[in-house]
PDB file of N, CA and C in Angstrom:
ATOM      1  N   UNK A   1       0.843  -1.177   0.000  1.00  0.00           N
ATOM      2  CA  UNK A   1       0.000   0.000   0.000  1.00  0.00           C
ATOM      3  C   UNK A   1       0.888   1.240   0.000  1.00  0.00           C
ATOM      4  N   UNK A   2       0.325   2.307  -0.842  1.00  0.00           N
ATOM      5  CA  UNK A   2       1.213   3.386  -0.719  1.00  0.00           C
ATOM      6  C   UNK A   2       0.881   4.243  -0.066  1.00  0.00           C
ATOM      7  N   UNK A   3       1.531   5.704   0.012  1.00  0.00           N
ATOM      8  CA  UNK A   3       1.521   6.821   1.258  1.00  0.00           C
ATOM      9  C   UNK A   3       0.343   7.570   0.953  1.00  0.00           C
ATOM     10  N   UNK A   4      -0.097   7.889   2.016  1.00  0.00           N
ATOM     11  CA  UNK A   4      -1.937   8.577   1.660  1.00  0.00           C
ATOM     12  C   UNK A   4      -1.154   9.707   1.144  1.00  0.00           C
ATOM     13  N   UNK A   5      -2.222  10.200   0.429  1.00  0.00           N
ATOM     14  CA  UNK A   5      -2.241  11.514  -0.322  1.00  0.00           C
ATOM     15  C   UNK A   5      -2.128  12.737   0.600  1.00  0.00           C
ATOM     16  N   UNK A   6      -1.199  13.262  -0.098  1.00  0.00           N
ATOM     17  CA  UNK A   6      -1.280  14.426   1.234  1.00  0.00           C
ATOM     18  C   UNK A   6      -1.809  16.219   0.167  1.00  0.00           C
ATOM     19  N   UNK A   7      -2.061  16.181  -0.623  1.00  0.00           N
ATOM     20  CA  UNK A   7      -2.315  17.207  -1.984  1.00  0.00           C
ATOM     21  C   UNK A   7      -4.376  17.289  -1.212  1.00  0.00           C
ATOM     22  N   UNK A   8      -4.364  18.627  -0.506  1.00  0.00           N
ATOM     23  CA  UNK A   8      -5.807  18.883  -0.042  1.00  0.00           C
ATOM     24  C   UNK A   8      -6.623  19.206  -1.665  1.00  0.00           C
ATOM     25  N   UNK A   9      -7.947  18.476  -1.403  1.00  0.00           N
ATOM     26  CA  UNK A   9      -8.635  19.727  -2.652  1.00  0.00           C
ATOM     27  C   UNK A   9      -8.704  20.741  -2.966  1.00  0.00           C
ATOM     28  N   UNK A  10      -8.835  21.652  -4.048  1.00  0.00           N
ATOM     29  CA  UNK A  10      -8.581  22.531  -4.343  1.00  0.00           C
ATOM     30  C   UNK A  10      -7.474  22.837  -4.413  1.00  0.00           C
ATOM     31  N   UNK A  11      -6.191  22.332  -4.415  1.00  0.00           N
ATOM     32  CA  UNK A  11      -5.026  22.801  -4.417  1.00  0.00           C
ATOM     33  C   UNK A  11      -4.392  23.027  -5.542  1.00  0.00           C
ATOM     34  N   UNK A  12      -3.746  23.950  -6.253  1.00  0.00           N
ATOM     35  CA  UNK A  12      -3.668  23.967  -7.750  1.00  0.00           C
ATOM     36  C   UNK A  12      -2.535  23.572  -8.214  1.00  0.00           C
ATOM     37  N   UNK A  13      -2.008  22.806  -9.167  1.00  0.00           N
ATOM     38  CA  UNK A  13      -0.548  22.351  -9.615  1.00  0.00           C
ATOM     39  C   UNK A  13       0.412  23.593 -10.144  1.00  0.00           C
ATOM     40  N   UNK A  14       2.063  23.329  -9.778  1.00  0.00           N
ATOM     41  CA  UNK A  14       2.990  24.034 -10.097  1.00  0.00           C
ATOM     42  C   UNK A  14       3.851  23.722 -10.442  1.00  0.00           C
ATOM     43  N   UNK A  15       4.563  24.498 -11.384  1.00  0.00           N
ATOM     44  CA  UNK A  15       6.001  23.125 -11.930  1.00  0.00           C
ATOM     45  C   UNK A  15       7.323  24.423 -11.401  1.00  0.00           C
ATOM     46  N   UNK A  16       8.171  24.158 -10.939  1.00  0.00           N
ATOM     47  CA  UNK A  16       9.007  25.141 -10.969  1.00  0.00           C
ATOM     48  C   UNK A  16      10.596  24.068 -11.573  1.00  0.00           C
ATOM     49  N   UNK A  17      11.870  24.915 -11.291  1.00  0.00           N
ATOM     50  CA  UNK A  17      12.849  24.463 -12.111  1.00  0.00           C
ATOM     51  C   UNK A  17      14.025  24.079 -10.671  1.00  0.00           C
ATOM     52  N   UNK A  18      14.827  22.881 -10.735  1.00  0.00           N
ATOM     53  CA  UNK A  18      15.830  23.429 -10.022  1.00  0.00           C
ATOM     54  C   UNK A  18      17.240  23.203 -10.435  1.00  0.00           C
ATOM     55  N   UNK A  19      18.468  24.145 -10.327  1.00  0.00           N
ATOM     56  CA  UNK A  19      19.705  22.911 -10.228  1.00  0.00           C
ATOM     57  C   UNK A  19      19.827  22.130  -9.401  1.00  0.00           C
ATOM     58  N   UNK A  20      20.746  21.646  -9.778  1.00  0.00           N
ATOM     59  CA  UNK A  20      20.551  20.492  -8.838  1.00  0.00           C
ATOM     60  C   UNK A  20      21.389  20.359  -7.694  1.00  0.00           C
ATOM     61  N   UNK A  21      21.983  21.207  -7.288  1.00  0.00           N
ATOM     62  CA  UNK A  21      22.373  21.195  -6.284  1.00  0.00           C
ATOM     63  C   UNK A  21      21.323  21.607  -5.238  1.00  0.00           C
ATOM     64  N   UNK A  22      19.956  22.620  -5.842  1.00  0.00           N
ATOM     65  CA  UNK A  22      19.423  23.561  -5.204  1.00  0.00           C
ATOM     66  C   UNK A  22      18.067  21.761  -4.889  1.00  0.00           C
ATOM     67  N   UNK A  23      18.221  20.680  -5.452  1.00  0.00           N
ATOM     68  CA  UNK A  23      17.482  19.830  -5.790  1.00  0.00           C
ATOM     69  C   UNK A  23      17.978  18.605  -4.185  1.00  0.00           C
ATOM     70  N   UNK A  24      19.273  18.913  -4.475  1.00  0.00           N
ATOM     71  CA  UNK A  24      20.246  18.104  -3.731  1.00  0.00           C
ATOM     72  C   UNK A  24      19.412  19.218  -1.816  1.00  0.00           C
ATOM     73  N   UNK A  25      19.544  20.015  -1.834  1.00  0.00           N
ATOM     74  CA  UNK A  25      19.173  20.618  -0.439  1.00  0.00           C
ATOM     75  C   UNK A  25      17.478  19.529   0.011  1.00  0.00           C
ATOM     76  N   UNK A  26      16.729  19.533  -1.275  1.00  0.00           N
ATOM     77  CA  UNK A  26      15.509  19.328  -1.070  1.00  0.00           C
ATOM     78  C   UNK A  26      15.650  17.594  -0.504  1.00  0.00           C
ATOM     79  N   UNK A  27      16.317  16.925  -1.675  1.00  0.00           N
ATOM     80  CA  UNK A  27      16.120  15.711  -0.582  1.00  0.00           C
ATOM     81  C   UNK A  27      17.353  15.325   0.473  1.00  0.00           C
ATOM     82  N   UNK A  28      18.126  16.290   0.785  1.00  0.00           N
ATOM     83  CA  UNK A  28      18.872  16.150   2.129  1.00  0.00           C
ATOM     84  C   UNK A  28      17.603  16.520   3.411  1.00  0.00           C
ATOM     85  N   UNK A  29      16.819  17.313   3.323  1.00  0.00           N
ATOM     86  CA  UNK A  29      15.949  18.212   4.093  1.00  0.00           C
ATOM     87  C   UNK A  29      15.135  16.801   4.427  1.00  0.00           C
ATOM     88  N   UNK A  30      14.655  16.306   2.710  1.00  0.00           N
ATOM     89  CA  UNK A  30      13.418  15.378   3.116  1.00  0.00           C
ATOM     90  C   UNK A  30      14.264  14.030   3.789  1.00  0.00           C
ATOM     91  N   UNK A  31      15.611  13.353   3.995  1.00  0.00           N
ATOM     92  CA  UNK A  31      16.393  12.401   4.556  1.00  0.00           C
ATOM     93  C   UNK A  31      16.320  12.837   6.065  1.00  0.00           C
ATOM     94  N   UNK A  32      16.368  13.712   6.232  1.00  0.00           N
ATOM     95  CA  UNK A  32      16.418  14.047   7.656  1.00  0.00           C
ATOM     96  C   UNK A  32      15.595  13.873   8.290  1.00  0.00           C
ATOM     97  N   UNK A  33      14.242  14.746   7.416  1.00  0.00           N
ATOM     98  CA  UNK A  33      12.736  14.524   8.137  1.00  0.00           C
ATOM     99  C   UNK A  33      12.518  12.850   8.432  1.00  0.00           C
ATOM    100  N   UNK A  34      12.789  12.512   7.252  1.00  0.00           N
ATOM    101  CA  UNK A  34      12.706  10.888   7.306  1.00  0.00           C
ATOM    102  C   UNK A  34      12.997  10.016   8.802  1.00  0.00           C
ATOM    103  N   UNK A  35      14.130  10.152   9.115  1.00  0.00           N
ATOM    104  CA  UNK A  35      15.471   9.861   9.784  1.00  0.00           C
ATOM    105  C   UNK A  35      14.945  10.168  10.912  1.00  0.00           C
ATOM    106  N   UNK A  36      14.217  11.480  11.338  1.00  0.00           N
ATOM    107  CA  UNK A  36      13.401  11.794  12.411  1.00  0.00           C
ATOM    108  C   UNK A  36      12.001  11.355  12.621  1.00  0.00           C
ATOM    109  N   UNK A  37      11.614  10.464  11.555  1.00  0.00           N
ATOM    110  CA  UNK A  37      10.477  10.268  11.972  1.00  0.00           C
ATOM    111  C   UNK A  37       9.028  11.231  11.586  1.00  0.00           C
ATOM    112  N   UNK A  38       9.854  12.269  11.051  1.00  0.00           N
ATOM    113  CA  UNK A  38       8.315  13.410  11.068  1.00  0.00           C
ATOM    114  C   UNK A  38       7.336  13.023   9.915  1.00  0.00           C
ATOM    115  N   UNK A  39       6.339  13.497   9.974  1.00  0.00           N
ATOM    116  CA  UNK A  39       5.462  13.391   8.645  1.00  0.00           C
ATOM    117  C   UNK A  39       5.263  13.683   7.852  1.00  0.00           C
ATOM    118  N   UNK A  40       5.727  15.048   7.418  1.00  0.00           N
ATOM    119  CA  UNK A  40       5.666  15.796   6.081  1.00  0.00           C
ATOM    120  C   UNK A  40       7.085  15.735   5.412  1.00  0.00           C
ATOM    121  N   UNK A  41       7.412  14.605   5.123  1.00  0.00           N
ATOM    122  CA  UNK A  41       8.076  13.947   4.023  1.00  0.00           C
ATOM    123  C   UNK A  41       8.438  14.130   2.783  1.00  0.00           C
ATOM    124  N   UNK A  42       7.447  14.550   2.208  1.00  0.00           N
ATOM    125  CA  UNK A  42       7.231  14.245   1.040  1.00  0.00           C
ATOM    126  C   UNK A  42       7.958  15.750   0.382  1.00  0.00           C
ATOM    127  N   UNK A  43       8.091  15.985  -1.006  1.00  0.00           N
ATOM    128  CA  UNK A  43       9.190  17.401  -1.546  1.00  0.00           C
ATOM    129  C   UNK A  43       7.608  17.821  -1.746  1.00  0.00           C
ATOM    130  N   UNK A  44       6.648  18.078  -1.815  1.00  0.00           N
ATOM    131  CA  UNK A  44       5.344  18.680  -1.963  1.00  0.00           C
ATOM    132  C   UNK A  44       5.222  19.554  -0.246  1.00  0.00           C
ATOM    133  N   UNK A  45       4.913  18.741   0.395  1.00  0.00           N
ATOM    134  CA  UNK A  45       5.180  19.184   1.644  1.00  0.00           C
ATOM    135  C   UNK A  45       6.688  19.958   2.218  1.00  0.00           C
ATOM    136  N   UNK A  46       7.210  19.313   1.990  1.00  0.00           N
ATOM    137  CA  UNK A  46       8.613  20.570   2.153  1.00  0.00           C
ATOM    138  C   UNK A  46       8.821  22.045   1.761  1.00  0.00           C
ATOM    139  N   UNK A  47       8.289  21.958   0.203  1.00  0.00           N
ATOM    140  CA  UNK A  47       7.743  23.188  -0.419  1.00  0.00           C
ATOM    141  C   UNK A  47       6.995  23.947   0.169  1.00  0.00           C
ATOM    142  N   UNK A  48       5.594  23.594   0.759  1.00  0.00           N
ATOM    143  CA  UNK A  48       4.584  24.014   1.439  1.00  0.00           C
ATOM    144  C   UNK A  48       5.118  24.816   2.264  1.00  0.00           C
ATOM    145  N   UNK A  49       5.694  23.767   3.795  1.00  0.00           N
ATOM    146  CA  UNK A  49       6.314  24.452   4.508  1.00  0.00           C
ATOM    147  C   UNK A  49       7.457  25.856   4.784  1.00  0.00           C
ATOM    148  N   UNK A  50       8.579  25.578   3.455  1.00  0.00           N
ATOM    149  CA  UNK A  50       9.489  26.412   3.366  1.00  0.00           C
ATOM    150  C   UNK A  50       8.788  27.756   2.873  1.00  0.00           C
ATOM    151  N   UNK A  51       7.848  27.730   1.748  1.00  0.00           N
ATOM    152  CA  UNK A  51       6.977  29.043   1.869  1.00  0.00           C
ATOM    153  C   UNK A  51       6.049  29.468   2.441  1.00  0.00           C
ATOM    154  N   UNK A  52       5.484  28.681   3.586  1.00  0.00           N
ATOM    155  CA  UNK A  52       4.595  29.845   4.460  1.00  0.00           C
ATOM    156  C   UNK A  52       6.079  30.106   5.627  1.00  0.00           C
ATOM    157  N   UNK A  53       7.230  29.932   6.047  1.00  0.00           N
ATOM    158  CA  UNK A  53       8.214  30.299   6.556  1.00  0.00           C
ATOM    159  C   UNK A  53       8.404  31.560   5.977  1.00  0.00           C
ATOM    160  N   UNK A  54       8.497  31.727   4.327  1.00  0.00           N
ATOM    161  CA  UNK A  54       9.069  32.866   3.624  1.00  0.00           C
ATOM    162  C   UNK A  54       8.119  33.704   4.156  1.00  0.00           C
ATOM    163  N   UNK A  55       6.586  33.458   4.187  1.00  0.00           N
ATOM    164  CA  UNK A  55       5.436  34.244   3.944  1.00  0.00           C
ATOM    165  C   UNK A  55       5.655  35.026   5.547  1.00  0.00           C
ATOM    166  N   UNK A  56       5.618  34.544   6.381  1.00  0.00           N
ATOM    167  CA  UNK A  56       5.524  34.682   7.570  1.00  0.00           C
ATOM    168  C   UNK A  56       6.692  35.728   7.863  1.00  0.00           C
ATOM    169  N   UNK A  57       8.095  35.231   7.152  1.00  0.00           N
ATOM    170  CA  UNK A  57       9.540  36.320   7.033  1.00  0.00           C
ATOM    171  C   UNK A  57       9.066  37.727   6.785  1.00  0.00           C
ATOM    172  N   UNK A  58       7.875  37.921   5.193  1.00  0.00           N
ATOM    173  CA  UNK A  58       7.700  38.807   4.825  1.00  0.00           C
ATOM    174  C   UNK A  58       6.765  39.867   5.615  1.00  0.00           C
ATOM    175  N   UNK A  59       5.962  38.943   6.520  1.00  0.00           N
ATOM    176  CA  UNK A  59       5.178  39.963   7.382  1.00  0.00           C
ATOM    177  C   UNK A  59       3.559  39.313   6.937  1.00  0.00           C
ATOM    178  N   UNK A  60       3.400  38.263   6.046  1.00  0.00           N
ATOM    179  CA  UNK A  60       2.023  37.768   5.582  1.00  0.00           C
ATOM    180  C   UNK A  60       1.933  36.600   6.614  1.00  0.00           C
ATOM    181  N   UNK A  61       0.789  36.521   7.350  1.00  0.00           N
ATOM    182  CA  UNK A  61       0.456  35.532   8.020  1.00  0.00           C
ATOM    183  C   UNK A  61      -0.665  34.263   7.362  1.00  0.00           C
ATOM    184  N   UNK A  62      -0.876  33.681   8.494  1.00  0.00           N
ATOM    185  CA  UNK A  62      -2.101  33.185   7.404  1.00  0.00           C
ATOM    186  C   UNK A  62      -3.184  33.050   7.828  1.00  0.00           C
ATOM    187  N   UNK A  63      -3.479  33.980   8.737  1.00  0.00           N
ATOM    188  CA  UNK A  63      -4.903  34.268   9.066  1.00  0.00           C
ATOM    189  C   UNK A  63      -4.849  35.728   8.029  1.00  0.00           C
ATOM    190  N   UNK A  64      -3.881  36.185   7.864  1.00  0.00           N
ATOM    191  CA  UNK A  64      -3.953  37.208   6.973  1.00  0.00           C
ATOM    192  C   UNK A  64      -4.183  37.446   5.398  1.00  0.00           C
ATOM    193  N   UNK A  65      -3.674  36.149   5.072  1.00  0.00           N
ATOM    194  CA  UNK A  65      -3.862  36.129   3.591  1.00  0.00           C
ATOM    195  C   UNK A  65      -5.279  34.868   3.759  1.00  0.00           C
ATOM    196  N   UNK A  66      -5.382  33.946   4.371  1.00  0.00           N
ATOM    197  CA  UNK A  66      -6.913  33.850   4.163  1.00  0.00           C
ATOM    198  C   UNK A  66      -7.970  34.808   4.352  1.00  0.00           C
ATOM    199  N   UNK A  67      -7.624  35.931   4.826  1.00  0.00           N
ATOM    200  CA  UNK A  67      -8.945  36.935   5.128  1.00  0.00           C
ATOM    201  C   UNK A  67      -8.885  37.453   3.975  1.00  0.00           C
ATOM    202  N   UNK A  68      -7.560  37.625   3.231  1.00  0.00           N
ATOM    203  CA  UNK A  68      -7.420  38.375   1.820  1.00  0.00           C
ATOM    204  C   UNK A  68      -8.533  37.474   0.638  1.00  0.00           C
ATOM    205  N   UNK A  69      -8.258  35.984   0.954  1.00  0.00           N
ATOM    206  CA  UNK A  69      -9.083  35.370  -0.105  1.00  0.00           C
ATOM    207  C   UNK A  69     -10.460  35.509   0.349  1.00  0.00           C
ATOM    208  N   UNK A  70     -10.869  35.884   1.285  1.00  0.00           N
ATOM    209  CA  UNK A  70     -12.719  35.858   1.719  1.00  0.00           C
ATOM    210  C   UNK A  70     -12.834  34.252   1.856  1.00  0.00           C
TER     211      UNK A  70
END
């Protein structure tokens, strides 16, 4: 059996680019999580995480930008 889906509805697809070294950070990050046991594993989830970090850097929260979407 494979890993439940972790992609909520409504969520919209994105393709972005990386080198690969910048590729190489992503699954050192996700080996670790692994290694620890945590749950958000997956390079979908890593992504997630690392930008509401940015969002949060910039001063956007996310009670803030959900109030933005209504």
């Amino acid at each position: 059996m494979g890993r439940k889906q972790t992609i909520p509805d409504g969520a919209e697809g994105s393709s972005i680019y990386l080198m690969p070294e910048e590729f190489l950070v992503l699954r050192a990050i996700q080996a670790k999580r692994k290694k620890k046991g945590k749950p958000r594993t997956s390079l979908n989830e890593i992504w997630i995480d690392a930008l509401w970090r940015l969002a949060e850097d910039e001063g956007f929260t996310r009670k803030k930008l959900e109030a933005f979407l209504g």
